[in-house]
PDB file of N, CA and C in Angstrom:
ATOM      1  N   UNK A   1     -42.363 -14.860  23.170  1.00  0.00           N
ATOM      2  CA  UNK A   1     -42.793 -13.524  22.828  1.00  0.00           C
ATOM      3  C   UNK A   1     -41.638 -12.772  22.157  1.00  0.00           C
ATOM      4  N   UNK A   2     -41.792 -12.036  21.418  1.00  0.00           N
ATOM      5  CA  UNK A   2     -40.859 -11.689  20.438  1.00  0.00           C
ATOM      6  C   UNK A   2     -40.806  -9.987  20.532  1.00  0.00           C
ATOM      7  N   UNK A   3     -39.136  -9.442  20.827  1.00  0.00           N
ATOM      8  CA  UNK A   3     -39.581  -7.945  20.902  1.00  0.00           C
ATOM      9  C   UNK A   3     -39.713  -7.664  19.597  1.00  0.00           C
ATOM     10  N   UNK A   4     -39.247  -7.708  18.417  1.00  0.00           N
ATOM     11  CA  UNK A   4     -39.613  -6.723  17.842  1.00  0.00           C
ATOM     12  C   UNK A   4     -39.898  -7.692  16.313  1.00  0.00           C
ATOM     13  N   UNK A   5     -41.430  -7.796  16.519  1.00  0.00           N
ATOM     14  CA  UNK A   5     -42.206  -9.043  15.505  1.00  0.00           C
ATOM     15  C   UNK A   5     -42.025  -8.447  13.790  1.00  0.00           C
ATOM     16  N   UNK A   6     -41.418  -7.180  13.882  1.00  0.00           N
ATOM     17  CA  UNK A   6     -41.764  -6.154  12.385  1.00  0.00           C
ATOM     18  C   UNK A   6     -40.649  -7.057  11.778  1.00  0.00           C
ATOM     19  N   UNK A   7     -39.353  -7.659  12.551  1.00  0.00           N
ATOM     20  CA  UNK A   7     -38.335  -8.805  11.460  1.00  0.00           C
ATOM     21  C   UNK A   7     -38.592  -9.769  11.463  1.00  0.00           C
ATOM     22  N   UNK A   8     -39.925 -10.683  12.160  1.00  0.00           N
ATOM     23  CA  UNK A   8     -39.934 -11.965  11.662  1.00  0.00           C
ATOM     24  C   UNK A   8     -40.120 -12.025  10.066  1.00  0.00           C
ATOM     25  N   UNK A   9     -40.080 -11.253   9.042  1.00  0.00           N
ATOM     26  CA  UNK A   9     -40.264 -11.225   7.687  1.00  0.00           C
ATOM     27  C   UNK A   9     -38.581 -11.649   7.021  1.00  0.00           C
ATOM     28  N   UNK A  10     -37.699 -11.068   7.915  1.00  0.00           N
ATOM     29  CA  UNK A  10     -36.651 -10.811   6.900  1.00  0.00           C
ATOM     30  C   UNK A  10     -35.579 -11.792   6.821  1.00  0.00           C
ATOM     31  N   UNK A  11     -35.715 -11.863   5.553  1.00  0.00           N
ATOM     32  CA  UNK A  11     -34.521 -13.302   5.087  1.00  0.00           C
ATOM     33  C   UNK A  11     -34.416 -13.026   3.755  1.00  0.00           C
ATOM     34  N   UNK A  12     -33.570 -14.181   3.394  1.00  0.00           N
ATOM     35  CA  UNK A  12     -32.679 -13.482   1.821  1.00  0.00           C
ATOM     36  C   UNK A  12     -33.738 -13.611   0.829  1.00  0.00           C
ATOM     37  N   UNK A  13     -34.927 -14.821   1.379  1.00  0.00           N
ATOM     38  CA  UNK A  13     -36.555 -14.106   0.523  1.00  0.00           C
ATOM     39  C   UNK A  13     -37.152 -13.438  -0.060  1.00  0.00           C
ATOM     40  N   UNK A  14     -37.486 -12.511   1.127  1.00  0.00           N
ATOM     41  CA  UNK A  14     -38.108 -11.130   1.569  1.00  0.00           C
ATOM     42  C   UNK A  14     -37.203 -10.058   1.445  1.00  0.00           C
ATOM     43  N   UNK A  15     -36.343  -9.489   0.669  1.00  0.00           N
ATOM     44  CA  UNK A  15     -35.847  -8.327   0.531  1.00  0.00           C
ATOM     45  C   UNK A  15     -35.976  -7.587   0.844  1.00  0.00           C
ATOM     46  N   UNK A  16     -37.366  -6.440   0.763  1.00  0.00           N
ATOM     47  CA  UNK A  16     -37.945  -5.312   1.540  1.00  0.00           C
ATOM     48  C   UNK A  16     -37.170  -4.357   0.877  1.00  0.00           C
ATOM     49  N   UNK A  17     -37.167  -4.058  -1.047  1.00  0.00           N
ATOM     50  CA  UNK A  17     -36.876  -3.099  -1.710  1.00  0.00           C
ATOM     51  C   UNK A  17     -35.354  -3.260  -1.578  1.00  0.00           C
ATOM     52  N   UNK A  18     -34.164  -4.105  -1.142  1.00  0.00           N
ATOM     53  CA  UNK A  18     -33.037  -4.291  -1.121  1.00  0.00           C
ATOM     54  C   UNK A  18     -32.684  -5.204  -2.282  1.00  0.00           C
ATOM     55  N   UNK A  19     -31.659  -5.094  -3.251  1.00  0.00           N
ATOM     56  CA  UNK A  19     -31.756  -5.586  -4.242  1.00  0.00           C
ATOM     57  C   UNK A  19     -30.556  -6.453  -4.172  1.00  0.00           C
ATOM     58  N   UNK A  20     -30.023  -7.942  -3.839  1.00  0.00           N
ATOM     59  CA  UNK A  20     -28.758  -8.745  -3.659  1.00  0.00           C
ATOM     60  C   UNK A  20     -28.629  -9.052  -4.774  1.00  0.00           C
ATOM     61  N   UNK A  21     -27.578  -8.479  -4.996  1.00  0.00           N
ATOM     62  CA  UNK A  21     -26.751  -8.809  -7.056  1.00  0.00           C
ATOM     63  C   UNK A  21     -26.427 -10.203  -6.525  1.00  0.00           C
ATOM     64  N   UNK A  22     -25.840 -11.004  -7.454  1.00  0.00           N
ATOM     65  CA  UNK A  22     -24.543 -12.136  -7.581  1.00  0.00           C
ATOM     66  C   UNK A  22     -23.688 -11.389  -7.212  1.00  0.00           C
ATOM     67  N   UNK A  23     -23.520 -10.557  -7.517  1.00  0.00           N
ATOM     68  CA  UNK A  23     -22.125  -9.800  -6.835  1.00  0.00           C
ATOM     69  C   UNK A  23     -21.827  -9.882  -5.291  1.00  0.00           C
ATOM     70  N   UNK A  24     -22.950  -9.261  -4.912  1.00  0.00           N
ATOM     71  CA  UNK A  24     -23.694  -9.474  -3.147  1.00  0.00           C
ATOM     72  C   UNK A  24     -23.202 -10.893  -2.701  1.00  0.00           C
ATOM     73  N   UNK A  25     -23.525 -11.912  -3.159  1.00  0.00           N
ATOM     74  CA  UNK A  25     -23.653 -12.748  -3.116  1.00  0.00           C
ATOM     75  C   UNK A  25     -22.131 -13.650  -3.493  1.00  0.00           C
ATOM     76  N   UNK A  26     -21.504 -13.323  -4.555  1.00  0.00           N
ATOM     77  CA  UNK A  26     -20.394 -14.094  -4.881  1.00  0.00           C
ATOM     78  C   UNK A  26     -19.192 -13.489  -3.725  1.00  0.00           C
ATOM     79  N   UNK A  27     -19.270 -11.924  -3.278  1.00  0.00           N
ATOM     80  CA  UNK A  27     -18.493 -11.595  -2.076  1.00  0.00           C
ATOM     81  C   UNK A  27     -18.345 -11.995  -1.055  1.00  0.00           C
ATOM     82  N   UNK A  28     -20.174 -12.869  -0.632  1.00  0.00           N
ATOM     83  CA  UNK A  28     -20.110 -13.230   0.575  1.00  0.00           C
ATOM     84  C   UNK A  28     -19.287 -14.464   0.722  1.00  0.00           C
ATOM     85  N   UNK A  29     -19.319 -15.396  -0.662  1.00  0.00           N
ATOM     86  CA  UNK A  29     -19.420 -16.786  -0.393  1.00  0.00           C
ATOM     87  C   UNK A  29     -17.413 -16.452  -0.650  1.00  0.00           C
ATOM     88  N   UNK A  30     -17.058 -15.832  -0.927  1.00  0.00           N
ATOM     89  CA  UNK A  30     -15.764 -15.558  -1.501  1.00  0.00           C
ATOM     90  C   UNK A  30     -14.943 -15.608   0.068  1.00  0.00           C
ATOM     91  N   UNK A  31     -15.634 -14.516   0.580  1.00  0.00           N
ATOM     92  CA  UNK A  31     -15.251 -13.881   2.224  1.00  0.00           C
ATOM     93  C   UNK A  31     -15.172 -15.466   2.804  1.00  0.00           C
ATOM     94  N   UNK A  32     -16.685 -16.201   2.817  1.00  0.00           N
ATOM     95  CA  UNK A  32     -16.401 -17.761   3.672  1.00  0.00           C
ATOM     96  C   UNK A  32     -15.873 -18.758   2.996  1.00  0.00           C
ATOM     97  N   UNK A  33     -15.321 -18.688   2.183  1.00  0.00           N
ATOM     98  CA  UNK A  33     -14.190 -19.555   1.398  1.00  0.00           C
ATOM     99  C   UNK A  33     -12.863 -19.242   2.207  1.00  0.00           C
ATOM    100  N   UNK A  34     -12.687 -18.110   2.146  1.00  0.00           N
ATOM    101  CA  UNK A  34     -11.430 -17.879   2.448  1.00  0.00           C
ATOM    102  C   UNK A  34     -11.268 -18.030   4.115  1.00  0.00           C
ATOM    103  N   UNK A  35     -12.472 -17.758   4.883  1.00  0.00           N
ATOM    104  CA  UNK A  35     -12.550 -18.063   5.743  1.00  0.00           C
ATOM    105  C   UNK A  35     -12.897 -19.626   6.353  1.00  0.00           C
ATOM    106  N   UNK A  36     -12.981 -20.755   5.430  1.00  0.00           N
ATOM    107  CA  UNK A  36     -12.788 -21.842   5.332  1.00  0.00           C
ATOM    108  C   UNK A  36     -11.179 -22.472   5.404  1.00  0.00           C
ATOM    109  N   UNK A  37     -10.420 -21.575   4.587  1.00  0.00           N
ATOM    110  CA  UNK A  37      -9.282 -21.914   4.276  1.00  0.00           C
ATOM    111  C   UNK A  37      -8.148 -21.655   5.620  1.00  0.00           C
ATOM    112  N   UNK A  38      -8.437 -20.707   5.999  1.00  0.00           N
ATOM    113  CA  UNK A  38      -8.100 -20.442   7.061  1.00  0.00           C
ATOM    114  C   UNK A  38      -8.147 -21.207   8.049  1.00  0.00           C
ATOM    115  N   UNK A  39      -9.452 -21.720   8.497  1.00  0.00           N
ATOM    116  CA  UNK A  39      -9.543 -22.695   9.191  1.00  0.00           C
ATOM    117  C   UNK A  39      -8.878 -24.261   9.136  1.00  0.00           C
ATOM    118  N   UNK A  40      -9.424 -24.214   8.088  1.00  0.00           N
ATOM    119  CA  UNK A  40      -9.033 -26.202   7.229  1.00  0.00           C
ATOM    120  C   UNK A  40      -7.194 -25.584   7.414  1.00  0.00           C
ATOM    121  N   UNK A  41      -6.492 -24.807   7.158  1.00  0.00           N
ATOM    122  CA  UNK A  41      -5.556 -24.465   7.543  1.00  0.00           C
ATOM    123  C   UNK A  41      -4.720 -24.908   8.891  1.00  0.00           C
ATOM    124  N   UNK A  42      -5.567 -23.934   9.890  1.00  0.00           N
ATOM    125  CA  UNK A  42      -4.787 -24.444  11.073  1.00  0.00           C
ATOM    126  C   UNK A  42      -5.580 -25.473  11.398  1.00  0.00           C
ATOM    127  N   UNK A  43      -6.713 -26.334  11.053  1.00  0.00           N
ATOM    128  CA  UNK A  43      -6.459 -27.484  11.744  1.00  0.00           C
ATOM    129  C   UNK A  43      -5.883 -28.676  11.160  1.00  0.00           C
ATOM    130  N   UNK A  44      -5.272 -28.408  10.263  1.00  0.00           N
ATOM    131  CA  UNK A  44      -4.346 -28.783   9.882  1.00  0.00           C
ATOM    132  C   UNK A  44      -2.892 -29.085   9.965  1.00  0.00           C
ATOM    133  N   UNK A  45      -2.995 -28.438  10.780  1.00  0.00           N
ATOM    134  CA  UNK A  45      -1.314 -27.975  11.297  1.00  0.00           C
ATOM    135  C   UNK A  45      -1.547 -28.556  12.887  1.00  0.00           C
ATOM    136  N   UNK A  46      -2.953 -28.303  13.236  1.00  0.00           N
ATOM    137  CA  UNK A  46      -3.111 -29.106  14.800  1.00  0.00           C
ATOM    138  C   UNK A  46      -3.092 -30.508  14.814  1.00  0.00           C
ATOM    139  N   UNK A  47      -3.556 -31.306  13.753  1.00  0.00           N
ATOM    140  CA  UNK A  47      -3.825 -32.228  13.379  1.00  0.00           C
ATOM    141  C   UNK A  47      -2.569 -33.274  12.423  1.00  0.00           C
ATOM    142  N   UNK A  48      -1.095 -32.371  12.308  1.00  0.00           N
ATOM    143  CA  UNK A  48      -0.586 -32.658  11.588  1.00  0.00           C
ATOM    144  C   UNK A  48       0.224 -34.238  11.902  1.00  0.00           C
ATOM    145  N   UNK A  49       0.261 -35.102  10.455  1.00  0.00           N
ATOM    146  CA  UNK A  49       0.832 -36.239  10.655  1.00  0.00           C
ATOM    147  C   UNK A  49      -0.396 -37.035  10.720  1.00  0.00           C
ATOM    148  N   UNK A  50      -1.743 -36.889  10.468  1.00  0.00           N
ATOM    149  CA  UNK A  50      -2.588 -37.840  10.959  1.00  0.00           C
ATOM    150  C   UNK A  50      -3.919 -38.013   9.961  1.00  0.00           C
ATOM    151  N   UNK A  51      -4.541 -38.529  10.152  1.00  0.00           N
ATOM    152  CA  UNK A  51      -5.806 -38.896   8.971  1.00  0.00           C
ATOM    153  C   UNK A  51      -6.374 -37.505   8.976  1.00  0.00           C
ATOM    154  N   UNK A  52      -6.456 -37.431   9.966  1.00  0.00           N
ATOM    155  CA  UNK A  52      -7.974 -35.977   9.908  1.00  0.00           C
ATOM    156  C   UNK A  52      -6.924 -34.684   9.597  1.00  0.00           C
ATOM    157  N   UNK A  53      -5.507 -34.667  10.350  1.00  0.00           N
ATOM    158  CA  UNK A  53      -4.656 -33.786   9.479  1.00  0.00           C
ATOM    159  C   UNK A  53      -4.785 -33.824   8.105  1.00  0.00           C
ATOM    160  N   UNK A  54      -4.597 -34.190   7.338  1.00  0.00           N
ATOM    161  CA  UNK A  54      -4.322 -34.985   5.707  1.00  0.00           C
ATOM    162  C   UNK A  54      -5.514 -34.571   4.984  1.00  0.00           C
ATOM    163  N   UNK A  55      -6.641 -35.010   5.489  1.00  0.00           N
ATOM    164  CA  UNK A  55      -8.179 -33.994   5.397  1.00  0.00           C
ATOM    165  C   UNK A  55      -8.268 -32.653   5.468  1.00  0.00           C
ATOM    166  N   UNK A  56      -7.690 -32.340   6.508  1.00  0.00           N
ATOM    167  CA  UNK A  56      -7.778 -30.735   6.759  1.00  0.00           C
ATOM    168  C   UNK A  56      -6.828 -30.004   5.560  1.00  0.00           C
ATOM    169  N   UNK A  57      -6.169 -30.578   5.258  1.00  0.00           N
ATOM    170  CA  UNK A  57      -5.135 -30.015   4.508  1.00  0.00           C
ATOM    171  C   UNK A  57      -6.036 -30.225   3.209  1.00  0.00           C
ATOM    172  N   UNK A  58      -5.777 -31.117   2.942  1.00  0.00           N
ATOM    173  CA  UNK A  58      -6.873 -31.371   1.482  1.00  0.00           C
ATOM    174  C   UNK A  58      -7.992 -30.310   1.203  1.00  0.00           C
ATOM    175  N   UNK A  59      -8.757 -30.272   2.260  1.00  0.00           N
ATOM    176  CA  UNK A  59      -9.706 -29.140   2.317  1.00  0.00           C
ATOM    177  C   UNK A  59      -9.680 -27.854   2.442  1.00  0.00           C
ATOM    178  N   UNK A  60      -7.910 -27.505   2.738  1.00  0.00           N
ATOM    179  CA  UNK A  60      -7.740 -25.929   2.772  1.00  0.00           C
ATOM    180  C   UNK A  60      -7.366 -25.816   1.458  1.00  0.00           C
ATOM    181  N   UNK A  61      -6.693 -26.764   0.816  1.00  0.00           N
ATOM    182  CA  UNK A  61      -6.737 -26.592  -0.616  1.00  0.00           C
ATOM    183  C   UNK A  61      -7.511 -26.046  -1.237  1.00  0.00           C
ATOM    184  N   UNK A  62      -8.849 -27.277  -1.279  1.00  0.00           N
ATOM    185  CA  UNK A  62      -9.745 -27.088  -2.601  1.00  0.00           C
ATOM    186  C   UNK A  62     -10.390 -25.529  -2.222  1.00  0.00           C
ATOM    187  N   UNK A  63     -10.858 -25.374  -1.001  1.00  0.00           N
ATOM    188  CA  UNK A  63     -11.341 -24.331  -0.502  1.00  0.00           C
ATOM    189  C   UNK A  63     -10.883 -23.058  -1.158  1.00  0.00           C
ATOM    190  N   UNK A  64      -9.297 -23.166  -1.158  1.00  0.00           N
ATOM    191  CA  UNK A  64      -8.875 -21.858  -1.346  1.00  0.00           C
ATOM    192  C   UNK A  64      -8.541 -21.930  -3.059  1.00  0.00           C
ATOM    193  N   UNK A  65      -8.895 -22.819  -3.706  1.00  0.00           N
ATOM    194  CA  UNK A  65      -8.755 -23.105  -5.310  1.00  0.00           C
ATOM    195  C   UNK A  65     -10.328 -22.326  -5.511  1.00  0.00           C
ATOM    196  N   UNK A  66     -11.159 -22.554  -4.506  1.00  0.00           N
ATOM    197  CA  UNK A  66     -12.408 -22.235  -4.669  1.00  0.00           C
ATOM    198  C   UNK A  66     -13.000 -20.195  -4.611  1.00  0.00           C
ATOM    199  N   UNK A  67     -11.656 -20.201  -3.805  1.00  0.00           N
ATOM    200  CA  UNK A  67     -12.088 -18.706  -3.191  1.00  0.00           C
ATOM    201  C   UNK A  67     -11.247 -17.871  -4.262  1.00  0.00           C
ATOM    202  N   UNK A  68     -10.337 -18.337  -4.726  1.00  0.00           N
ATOM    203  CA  UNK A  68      -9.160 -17.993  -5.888  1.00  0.00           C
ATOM    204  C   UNK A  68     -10.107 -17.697  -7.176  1.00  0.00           C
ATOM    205  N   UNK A  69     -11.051 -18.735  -7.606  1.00  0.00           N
ATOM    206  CA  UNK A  69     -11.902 -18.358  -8.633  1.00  0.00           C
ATOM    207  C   UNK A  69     -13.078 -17.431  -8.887  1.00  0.00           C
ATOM    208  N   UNK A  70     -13.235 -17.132  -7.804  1.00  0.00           N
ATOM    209  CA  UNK A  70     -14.585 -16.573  -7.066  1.00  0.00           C
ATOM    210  C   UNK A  70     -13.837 -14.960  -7.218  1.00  0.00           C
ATOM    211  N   UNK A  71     -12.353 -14.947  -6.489  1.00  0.00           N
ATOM    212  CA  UNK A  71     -11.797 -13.476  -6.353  1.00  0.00           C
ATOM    213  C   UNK A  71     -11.669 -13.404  -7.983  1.00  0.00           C
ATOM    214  N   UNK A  72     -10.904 -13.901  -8.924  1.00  0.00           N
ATOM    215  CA  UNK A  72     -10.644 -13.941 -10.205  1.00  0.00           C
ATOM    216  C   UNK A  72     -11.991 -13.672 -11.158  1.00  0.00           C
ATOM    217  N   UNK A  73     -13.252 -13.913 -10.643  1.00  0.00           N
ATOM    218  CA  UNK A  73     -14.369 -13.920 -11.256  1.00  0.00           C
ATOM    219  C   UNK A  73     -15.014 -12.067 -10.686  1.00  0.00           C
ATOM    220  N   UNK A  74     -14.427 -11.861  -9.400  1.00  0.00           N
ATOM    221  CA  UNK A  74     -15.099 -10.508  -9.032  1.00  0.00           C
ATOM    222  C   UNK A  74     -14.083  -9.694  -9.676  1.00  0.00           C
ATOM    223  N   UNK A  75     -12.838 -10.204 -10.230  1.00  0.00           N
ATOM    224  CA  UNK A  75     -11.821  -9.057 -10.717  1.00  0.00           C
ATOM    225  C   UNK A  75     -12.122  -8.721 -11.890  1.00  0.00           C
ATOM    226  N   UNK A  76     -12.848  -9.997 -12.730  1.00  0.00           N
ATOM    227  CA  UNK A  76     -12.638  -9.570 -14.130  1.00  0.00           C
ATOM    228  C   UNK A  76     -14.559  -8.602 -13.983  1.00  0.00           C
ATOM    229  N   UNK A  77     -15.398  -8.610 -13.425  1.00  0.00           N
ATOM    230  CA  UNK A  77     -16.370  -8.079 -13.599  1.00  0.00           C
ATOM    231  C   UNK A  77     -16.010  -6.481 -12.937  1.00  0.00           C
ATOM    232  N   UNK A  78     -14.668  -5.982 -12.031  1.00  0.00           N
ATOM    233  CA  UNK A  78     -14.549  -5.172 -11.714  1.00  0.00           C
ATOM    234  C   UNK A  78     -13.869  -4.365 -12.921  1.00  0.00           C
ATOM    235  N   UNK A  79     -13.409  -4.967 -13.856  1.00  0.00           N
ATOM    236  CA  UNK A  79     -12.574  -4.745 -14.764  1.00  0.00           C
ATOM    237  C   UNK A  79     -13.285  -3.917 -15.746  1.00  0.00           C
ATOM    238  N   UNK A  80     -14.277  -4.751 -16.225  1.00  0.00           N
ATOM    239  CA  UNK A  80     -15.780  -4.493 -16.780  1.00  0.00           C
ATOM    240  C   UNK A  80     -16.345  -3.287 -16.720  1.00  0.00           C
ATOM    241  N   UNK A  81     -16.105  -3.104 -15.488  1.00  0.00           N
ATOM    242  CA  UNK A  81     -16.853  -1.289 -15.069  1.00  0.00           C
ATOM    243  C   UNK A  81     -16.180  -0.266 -15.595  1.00  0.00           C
TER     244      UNK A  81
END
């Protein structure tokens, strides 16, 4: 039983007159990039000297090569304005 059935509607779907730019959208994924990196980070450092260390590290890399382009892509559209 569900208290309050009026949000079983809402998902990135169903909007409900809310309008998610790419912008919306490139912030969020920007925010969990970096919050990827962070992670792949220290377990990296927990892990250090070892296979799955070496991984983790690898992956805080690309991650943060990833979140680097993403910030560089919201700068130049901030630029824009």
């Amino acid at each position: 039983m569900h208290k309050h059935p009026e949000y079983d509607n809402l998902h990135a779907d169903c909007q409900h007159d809310i309008t998610i730019t790419a912008k919306d959208r490139l912030m969020q994924a920007w925010e969990e990039c970096m919050d990827h990196t962070r992670n792949f980070t220290k377990f990296s450092h927990l892990y250090e000297g070892t296979e799955a260390g070496q991984v983790f590290a690898d992956a805080a890399v690309k991650e943060g090569e990833c979140a680097a382009s993403m910030h560089d892509l919201l700068e130049t559209w901030e630029e824009k304005r």
